[in-house]
C-alpha atoms as a PDB file:
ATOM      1  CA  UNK A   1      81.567 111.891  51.153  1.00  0.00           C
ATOM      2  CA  UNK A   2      84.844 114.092  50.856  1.00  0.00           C
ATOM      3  CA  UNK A   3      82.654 116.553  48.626  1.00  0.00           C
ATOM      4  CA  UNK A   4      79.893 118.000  47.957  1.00  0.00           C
ATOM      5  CA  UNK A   5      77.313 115.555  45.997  1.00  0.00           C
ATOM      6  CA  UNK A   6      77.881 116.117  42.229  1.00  0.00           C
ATOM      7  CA  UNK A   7      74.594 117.450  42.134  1.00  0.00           C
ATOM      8  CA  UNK A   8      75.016 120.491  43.783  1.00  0.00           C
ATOM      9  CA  UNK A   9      75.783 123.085  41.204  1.00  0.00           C
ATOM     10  CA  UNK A  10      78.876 125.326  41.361  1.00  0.00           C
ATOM     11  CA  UNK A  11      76.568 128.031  43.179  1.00  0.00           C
ATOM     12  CA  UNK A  12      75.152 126.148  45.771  1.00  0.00           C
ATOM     13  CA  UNK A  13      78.619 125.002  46.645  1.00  0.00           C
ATOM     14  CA  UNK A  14      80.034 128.574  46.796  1.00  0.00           C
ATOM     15  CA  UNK A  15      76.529 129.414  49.130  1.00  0.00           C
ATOM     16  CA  UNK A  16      77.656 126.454  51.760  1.00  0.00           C
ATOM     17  CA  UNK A  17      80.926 127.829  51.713  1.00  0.00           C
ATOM     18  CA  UNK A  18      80.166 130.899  52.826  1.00  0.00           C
ATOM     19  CA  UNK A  19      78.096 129.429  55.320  1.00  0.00           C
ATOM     20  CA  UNK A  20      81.253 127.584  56.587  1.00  0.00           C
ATOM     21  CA  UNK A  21      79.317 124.093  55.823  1.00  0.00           C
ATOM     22  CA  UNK A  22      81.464 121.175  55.515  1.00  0.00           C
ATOM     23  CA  UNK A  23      80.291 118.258  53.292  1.00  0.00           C
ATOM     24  CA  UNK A  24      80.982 115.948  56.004  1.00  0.00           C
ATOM     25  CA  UNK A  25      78.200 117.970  58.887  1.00  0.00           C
ATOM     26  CA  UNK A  26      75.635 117.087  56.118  1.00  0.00           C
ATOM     27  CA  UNK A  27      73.707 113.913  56.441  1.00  0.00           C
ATOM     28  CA  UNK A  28      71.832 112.733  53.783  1.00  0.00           C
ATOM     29  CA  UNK A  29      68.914 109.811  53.748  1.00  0.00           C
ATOM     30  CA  UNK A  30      67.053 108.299  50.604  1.00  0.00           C
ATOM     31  CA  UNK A  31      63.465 107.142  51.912  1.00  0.00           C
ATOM     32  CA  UNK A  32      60.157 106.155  51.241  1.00  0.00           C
ATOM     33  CA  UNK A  33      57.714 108.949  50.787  1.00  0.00           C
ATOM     34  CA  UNK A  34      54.365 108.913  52.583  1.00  0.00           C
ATOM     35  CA  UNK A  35      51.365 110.100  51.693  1.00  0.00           C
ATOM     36  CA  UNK A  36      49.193 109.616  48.221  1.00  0.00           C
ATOM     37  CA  UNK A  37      50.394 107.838  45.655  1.00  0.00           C
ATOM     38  CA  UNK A  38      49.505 104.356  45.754  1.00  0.00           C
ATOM     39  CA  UNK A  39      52.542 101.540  45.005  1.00  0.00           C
ATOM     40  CA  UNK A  40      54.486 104.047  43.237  1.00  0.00           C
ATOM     41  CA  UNK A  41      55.764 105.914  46.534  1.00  0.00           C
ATOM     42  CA  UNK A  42      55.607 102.116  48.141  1.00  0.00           C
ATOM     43  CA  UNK A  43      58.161 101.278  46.038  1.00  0.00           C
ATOM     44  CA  UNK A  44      60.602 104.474  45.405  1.00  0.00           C
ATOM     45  CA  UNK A  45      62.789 105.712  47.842  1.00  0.00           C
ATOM     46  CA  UNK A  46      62.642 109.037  46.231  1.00  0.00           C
ATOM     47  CA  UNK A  47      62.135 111.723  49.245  1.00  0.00           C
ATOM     48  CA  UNK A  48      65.364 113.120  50.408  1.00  0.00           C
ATOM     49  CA  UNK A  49      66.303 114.094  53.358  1.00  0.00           C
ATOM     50  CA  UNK A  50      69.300 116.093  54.769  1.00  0.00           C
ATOM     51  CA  UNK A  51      70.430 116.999  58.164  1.00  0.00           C
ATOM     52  CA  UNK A  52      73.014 119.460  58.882  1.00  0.00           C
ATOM     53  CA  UNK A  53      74.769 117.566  62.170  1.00  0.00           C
ATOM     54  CA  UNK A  54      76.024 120.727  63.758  1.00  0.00           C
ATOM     55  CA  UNK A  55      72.647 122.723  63.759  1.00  0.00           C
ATOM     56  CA  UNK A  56      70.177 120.195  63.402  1.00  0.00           C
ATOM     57  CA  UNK A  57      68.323 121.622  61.129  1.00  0.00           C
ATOM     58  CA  UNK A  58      66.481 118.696  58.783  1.00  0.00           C
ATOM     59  CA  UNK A  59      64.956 118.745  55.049  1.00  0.00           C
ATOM     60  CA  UNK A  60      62.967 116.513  54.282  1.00  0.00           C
ATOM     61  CA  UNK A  61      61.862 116.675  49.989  1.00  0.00           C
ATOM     62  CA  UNK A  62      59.332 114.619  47.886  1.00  0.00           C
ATOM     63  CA  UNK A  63      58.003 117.462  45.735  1.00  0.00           C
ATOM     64  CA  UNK A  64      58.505 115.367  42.647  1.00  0.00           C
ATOM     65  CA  UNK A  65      58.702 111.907  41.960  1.00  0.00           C
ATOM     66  CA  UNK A  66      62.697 112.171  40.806  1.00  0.00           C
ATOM     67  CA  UNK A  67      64.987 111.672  43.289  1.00  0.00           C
ATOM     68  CA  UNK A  68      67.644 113.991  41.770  1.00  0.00           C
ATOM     69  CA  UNK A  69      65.631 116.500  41.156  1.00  0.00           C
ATOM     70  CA  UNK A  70      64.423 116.389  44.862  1.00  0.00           C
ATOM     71  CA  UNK A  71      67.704 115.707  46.014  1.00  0.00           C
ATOM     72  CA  UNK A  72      68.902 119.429  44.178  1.00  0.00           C
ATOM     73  CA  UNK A  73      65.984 121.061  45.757  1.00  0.00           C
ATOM     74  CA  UNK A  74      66.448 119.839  48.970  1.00  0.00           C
ATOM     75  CA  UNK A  75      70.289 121.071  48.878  1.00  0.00           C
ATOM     76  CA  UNK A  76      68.892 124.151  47.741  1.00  0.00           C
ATOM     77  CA  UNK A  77      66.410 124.125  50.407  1.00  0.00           C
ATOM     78  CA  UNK A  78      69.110 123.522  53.361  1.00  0.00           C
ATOM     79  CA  UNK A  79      71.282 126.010  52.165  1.00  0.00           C
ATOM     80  CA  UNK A  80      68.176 128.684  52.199  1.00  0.00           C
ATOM     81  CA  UNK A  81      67.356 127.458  55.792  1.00  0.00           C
ATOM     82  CA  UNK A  82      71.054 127.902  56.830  1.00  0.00           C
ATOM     83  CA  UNK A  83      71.180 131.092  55.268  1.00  0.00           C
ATOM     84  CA  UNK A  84      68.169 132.290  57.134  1.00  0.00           C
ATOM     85  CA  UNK A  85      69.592 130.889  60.505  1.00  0.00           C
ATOM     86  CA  UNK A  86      72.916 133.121  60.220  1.00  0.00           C
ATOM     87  CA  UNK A  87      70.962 136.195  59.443  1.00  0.00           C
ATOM     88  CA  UNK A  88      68.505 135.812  61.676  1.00  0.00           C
ATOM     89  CA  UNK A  89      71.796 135.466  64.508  1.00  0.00           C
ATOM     90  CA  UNK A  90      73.431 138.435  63.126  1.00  0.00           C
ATOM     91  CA  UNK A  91      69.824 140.623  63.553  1.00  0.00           C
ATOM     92  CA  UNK A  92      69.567 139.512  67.164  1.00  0.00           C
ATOM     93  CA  UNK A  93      73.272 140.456  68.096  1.00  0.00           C
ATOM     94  CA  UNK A  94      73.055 143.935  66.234  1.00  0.00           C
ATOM     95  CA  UNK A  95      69.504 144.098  67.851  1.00  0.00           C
ATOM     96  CA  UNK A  96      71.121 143.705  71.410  1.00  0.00           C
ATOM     97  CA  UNK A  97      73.888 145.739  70.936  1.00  0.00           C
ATOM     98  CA  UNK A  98      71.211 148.509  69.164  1.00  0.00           C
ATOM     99  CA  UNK A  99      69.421 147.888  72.935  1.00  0.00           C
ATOM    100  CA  UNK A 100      72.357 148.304  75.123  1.00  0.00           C
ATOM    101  CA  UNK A 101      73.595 151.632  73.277  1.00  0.00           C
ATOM    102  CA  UNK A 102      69.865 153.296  73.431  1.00  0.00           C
ATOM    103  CA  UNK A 103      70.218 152.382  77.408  1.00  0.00           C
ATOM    104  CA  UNK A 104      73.137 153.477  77.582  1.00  0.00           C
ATOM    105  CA  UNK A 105      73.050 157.116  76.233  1.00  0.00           C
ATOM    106  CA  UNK A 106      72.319 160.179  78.005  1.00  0.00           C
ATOM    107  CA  UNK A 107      68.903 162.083  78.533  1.00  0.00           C
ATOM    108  CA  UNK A 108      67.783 164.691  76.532  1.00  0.00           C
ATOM    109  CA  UNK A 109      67.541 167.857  78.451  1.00  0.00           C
ATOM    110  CA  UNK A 110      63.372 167.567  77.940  1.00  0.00           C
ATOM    111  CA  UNK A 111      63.726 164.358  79.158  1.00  0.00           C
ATOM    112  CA  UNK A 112      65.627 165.862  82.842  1.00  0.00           C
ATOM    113  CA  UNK A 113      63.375 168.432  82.553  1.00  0.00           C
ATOM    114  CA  UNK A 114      59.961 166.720  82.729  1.00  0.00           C
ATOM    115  CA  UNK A 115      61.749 164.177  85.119  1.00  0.00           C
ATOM    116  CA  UNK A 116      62.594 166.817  87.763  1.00  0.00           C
ATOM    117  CA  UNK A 117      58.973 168.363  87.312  1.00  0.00           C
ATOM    118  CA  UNK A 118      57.681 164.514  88.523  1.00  0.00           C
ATOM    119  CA  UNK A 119      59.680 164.407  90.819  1.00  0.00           C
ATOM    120  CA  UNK A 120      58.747 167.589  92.413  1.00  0.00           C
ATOM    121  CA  UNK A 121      54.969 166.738  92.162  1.00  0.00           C
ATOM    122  CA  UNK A 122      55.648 162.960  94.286  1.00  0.00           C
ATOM    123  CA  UNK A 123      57.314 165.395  96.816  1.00  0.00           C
ATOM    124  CA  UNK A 124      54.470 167.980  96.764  1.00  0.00           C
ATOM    125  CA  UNK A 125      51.736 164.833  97.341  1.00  0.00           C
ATOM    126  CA  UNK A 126      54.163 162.787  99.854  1.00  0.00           C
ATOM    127  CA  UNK A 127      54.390 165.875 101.791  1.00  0.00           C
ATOM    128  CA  UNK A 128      50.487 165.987 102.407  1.00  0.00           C
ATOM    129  CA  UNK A 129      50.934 162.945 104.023  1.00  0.00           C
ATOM    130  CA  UNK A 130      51.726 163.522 107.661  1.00  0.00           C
ATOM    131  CA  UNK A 131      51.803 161.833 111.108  1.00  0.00           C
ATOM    132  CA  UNK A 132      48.958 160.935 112.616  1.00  0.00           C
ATOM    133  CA  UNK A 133      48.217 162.987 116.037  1.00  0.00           C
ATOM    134  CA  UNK A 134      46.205 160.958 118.579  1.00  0.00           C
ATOM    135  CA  UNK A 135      44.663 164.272 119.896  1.00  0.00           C
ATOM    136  CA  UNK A 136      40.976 164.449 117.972  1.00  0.00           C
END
């Protein structure tokens, strides 16, 4: 498989490009389907199912009883999944940076302010606490 199947259309191609998705990290499996359905899905391997090697991530398709048409929709399908991984990377790095810059900045002068004022009061209540004479 030195391309992409012939049925994935011209912009499904240019989405797993983007995605940096070679057709080679894509595995793909005609089976039997399971379920209902009687000798019909017995007989047809008509599910699809695609794994992308590198991630792991696995569609499995028997929406219809074509096998091209779930073939296209499982394509589709992986590419959405994909899609959905990268995004959902990109939102955890900005996230973290997001985290470390909010850490990172400096106090508002309320914020020293009510901080010095606690402070103070621990002092005032540790300060009640004394030794203990042993002369009652």
């Amino acid at each position: 498989m030195a391309d992409f199947p012939d049925i994935v259309e011209a912009s499904l191609r240019k989405r797993f490009v983007s995605l940096g998705v070679k057709p080679e990290d894509v595995e793909e499996q005609f089976i039997r389907g399971a379920g209902a359905g009687g000798q019909k899905i017995n007989k047809t391997s008509s599910t699809v199912r695609l794994r992308h090697l590198p991630t792991g991530v696995e569609i499995r398709c028997q929406r219809e009883r074509n096998q091209s048409v779930n073939r296209l929709i499982a394509w589709t399908e992986l590419a959405a999944k994909l899609e959905s991984n990268k995004a959902a990377e990109v939102n955890a790095a900005q996230s973290e940076r997001e985290r470390i810059r909010r850490q990172k900045r400096q106090k508002s002068r309320g914020q020293k302010v009510r901080m010095i004022v606690a402070k103070k009061h621990r002092a005032k209540h540790k300060a009640g606490r004394g030794r203990v004479s042993g002369d009652w």
